[in-house]
PDB file of N, CA and C in Angstrom:
ATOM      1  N   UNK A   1      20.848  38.614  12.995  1.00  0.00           N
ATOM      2  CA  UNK A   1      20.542  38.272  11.624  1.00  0.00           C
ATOM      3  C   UNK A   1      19.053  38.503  11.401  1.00  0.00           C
ATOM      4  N   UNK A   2      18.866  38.908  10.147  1.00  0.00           N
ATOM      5  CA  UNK A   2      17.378  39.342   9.611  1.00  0.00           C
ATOM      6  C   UNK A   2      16.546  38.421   9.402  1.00  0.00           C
ATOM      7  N   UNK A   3      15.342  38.626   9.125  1.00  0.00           N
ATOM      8  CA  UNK A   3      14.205  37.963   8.662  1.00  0.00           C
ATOM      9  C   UNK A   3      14.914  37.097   7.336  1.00  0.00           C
ATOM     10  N   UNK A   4      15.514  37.167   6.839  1.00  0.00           N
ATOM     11  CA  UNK A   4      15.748  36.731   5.650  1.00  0.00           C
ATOM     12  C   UNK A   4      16.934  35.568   5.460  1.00  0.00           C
ATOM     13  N   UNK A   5      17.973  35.901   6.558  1.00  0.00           N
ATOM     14  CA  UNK A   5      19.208  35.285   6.788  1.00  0.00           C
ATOM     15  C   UNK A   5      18.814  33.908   7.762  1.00  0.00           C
ATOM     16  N   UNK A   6      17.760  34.229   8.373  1.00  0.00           N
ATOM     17  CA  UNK A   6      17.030  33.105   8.811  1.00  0.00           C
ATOM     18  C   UNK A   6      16.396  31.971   8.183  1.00  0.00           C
ATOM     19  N   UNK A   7      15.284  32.899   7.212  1.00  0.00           N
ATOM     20  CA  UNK A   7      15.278  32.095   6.182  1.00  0.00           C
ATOM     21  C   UNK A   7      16.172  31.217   5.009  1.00  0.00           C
ATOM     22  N   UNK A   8      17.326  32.590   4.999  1.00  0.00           N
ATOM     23  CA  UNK A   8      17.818  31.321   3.995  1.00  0.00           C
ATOM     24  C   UNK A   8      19.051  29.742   4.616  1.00  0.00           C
ATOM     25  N   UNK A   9      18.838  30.065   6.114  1.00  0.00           N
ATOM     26  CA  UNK A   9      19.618  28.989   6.961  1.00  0.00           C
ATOM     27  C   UNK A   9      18.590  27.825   6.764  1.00  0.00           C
ATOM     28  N   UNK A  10      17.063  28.253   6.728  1.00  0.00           N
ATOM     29  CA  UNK A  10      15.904  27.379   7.401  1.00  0.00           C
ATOM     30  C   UNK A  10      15.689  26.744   5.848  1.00  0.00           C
ATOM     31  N   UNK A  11      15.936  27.207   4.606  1.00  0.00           N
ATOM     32  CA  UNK A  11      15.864  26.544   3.415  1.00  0.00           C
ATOM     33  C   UNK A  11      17.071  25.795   3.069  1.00  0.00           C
ATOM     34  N   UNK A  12      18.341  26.110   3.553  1.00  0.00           N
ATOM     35  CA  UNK A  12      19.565  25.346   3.332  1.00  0.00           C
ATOM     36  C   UNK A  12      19.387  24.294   3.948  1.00  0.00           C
ATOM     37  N   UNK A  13      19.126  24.032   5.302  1.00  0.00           N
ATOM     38  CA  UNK A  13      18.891  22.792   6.150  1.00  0.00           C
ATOM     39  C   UNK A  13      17.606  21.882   5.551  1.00  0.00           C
ATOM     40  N   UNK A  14      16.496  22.437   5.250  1.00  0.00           N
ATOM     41  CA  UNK A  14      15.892  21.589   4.982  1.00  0.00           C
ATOM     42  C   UNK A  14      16.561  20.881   3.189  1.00  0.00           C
ATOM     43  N   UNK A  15      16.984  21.901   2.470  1.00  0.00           N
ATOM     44  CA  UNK A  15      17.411  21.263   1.128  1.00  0.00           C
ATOM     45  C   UNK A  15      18.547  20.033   1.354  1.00  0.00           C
ATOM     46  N   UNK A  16      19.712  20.758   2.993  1.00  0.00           N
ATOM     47  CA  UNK A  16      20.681  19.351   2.967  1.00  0.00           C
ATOM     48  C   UNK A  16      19.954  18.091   3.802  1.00  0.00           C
ATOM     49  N   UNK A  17      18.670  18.275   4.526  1.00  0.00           N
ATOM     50  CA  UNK A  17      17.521  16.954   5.062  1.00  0.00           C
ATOM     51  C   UNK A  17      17.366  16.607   3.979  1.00  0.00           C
ATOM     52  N   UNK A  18      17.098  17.123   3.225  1.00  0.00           N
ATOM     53  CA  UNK A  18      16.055  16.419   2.008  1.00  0.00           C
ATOM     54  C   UNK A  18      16.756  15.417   1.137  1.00  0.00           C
ATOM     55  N   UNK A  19      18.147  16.051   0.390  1.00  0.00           N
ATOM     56  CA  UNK A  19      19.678  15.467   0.155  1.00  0.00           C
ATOM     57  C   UNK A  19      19.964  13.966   1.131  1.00  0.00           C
ATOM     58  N   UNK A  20      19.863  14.316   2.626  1.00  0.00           N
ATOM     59  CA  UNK A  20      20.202  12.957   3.327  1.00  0.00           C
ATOM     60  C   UNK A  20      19.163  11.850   3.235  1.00  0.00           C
ATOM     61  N   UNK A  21      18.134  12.146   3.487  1.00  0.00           N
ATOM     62  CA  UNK A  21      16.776  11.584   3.383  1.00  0.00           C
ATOM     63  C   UNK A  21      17.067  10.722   2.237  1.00  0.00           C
ATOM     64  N   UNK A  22      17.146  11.235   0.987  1.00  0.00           N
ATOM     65  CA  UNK A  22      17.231  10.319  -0.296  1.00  0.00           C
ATOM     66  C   UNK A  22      18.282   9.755  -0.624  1.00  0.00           C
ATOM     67  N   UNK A  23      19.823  10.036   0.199  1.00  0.00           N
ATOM     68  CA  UNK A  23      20.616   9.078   0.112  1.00  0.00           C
ATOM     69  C   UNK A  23      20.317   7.799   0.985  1.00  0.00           C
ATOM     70  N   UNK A  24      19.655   8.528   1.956  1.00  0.00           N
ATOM     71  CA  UNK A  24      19.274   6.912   3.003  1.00  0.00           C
ATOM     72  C   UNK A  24      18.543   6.114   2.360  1.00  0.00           C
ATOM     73  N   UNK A  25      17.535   6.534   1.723  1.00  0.00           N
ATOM     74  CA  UNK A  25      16.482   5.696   0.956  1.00  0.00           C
ATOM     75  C   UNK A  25      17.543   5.130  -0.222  1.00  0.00           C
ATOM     76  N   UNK A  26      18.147   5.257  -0.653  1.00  0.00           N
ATOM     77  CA  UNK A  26      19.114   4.321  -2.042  1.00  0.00           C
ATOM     78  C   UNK A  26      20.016   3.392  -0.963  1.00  0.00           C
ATOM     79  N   UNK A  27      20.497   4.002   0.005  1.00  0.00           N
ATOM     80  CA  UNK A  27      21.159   2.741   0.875  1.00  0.00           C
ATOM     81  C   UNK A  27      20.340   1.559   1.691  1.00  0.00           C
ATOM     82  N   UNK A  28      19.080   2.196   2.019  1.00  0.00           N
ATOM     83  CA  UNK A  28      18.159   0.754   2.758  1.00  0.00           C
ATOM     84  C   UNK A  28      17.739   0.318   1.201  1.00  0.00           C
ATOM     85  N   UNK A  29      17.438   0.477   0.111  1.00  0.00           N
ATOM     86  CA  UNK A  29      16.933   0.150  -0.879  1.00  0.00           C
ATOM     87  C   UNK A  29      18.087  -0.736  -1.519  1.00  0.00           C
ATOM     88  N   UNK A  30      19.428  -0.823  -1.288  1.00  0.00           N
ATOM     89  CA  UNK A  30      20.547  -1.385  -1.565  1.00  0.00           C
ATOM     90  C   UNK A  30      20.466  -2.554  -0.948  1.00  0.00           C
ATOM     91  N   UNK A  31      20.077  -2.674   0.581  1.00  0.00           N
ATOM     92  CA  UNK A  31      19.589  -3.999   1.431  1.00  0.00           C
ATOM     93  C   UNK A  31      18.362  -4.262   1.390  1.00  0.00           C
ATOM     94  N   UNK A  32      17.679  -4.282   0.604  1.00  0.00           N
ATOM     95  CA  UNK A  32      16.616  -4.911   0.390  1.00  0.00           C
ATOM     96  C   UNK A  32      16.770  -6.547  -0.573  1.00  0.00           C
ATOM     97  N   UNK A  33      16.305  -7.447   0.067  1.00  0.00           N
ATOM     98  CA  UNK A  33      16.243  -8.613  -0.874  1.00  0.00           C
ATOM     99  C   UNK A  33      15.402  -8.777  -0.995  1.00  0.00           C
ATOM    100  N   UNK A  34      15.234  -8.413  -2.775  1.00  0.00           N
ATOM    101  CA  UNK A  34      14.372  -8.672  -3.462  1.00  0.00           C
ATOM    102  C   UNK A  34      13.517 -10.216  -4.025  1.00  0.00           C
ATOM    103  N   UNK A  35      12.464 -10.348  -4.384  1.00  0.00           N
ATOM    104  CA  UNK A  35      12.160 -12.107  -4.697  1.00  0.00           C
ATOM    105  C   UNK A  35      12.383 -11.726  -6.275  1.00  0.00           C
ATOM    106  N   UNK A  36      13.118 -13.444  -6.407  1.00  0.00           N
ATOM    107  CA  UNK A  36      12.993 -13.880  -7.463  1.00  0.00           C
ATOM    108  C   UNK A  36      11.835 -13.691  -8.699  1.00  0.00           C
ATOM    109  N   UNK A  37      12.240 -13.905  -9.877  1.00  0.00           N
ATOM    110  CA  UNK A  37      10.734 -14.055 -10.418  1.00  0.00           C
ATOM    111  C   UNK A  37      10.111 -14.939 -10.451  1.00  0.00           C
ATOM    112  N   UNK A  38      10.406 -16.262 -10.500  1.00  0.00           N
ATOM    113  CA  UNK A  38       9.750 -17.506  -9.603  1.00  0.00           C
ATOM    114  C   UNK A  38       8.954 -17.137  -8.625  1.00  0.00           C
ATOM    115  N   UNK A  39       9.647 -16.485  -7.580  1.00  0.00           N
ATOM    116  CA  UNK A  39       8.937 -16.376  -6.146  1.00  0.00           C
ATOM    117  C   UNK A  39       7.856 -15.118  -6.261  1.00  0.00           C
ATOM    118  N   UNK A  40       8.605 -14.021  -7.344  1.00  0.00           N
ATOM    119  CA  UNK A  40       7.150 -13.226  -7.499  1.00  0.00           C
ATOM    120  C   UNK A  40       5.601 -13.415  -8.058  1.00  0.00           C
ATOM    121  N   UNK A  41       5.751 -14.677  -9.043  1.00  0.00           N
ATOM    122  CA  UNK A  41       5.018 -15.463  -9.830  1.00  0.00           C
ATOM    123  C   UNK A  41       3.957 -16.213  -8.921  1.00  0.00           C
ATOM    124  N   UNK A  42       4.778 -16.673  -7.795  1.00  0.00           N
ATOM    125  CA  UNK A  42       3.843 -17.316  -6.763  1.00  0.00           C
ATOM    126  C   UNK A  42       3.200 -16.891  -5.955  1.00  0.00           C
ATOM    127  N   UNK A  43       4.447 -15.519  -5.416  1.00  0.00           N
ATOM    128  CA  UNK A  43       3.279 -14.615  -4.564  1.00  0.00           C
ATOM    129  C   UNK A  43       2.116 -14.140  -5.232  1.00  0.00           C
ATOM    130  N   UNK A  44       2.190 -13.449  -6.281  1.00  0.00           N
ATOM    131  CA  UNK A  44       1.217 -13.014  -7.287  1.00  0.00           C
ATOM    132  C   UNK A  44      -0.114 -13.814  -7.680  1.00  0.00           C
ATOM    133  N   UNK A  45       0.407 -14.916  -7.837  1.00  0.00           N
ATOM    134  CA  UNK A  45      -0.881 -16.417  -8.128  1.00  0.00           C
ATOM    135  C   UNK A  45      -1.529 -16.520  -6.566  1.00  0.00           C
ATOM    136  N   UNK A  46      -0.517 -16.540  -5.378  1.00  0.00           N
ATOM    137  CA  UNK A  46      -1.334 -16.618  -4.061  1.00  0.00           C
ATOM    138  C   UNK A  46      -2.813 -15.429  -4.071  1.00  0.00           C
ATOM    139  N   UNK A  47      -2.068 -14.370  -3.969  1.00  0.00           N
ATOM    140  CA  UNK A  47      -2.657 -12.853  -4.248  1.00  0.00           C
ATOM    141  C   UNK A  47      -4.073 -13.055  -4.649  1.00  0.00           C
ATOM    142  N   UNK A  48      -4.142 -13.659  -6.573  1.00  0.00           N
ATOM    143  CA  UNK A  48      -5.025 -13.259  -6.980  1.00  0.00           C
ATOM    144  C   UNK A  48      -6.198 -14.307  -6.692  1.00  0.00           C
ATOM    145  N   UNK A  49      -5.721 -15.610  -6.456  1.00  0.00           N
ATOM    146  CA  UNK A  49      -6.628 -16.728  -5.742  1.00  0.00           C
ATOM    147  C   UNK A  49      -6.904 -16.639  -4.475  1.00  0.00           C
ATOM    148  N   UNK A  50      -6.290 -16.146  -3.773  1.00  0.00           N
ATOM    149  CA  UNK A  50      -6.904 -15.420  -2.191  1.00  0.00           C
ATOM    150  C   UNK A  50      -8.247 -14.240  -2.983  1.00  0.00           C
ATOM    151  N   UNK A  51      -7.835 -13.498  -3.739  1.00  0.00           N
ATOM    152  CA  UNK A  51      -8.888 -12.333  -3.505  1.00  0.00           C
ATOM    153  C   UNK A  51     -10.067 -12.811  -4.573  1.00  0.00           C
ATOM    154  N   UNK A  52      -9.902 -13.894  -4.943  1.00  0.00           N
ATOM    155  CA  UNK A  52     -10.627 -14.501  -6.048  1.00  0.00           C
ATOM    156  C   UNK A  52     -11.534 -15.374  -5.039  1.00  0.00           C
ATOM    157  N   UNK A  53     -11.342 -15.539  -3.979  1.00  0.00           N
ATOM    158  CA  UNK A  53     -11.849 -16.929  -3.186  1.00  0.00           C
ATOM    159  C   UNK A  53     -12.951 -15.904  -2.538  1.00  0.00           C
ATOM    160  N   UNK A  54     -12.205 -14.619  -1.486  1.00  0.00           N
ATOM    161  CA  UNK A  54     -12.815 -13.806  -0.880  1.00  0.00           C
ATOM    162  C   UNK A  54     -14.166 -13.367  -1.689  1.00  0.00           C
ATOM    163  N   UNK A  55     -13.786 -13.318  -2.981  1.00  0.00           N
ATOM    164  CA  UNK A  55     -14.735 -11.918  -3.526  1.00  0.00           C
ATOM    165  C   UNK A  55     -15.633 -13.366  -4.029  1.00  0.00           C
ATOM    166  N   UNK A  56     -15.880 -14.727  -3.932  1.00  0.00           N
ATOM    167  CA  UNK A  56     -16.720 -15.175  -4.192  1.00  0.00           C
ATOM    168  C   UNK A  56     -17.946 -15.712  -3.038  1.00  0.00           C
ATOM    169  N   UNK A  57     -16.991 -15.478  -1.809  1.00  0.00           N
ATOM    170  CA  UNK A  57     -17.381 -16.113  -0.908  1.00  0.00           C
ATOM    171  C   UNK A  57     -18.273 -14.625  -0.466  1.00  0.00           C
ATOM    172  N   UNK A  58     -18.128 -13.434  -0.289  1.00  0.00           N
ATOM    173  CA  UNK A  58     -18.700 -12.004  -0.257  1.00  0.00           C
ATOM    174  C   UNK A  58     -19.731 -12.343  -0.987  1.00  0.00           C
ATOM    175  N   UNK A  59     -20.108 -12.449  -2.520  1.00  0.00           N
ATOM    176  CA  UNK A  59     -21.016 -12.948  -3.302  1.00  0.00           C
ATOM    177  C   UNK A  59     -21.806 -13.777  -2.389  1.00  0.00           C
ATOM    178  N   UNK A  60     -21.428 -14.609  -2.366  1.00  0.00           N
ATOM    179  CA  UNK A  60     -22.311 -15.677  -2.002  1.00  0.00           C
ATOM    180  C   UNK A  60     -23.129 -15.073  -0.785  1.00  0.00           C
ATOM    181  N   UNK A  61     -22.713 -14.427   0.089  1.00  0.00           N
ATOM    182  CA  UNK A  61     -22.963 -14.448   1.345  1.00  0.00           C
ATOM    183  C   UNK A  61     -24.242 -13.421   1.233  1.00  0.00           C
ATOM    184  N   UNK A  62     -23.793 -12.097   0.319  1.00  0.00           N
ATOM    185  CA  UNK A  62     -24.636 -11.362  -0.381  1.00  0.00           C
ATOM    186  C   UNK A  62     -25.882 -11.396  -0.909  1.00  0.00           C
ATOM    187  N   UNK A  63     -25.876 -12.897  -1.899  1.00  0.00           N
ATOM    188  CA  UNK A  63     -26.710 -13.245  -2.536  1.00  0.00           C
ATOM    189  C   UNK A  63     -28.007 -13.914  -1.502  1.00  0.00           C
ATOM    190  N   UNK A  64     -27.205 -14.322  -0.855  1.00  0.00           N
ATOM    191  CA  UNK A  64     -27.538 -15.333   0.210  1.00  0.00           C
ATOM    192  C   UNK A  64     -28.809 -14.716   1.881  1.00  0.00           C
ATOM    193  N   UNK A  65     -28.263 -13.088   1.609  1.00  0.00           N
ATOM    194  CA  UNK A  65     -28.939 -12.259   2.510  1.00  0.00           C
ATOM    195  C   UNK A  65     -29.662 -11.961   1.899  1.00  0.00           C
ATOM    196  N   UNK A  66     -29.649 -11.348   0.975  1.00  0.00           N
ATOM    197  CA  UNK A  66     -30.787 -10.680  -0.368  1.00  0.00           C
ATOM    198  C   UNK A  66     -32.420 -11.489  -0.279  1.00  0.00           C
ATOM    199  N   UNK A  67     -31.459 -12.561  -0.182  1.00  0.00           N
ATOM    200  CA  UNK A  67     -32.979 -13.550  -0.865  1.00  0.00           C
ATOM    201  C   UNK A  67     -33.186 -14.019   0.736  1.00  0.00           C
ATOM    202  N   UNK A  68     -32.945 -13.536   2.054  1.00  0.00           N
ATOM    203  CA  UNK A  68     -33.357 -14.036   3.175  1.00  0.00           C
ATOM    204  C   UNK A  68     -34.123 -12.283   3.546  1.00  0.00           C
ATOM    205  N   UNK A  69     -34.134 -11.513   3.422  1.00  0.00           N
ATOM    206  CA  UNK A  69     -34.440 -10.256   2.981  1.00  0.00           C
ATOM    207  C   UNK A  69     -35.857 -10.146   2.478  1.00  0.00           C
ATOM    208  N   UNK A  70     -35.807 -10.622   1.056  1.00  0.00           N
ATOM    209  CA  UNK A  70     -36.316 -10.749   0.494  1.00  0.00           C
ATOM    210  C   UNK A  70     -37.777 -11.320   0.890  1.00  0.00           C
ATOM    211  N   UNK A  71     -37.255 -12.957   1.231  1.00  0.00           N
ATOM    212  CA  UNK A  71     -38.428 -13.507   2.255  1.00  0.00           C
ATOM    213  C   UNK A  71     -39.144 -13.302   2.852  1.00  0.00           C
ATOM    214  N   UNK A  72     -37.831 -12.443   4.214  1.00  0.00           N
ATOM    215  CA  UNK A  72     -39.287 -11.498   5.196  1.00  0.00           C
ATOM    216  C   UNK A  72     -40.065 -10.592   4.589  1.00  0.00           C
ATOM    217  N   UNK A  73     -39.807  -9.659   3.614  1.00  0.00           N
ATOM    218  CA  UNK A  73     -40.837  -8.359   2.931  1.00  0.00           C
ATOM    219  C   UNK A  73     -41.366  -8.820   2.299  1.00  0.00           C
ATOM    220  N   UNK A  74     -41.732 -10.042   1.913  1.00  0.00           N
ATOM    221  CA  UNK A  74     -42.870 -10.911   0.922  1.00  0.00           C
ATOM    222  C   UNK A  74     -43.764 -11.292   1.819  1.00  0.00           C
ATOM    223  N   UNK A  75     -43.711 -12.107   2.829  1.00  0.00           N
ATOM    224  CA  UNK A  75     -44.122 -12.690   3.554  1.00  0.00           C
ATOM    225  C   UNK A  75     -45.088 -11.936   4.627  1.00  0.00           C
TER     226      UNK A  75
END
């Protein structure tokens, strides 16, 4: 078989991978348990008060070097 008959085996296989691939993904996506919206509500509130805590405590720590920084090149 030719250059070509090769190819078109090597594009059929990958088009019927590609076909299986995305039926698998709708069947693990079928077993997936999903959260509630209650429970997404909470994860979400965890989320943004975790990164709300972080990004103040970064600040601080920031602010906190700056002006120790600061000190020594004055001084």
């Amino acid at each position: 078989m030719g250059f070509l008959g090769r190819l078109g085996r090597s594009i059929k296989r990958s088009f019927i991978g590609m076909i299986n691939f995305f039926r698998g993904v709708g069947t693990e996506l079928k077993k997936v348990s999903w959260p509630t919206r209650q429970e997404l509500f909470k994860y979400t509130l965890v989320v943004l008060v975790t990164v709300t805590l972080v990004t103040l405590f970064i600040t601080l720590l920031d602010l906190g070097i700056a002006e120790l920084v600061k000190m020594i090149t004055t001084a």
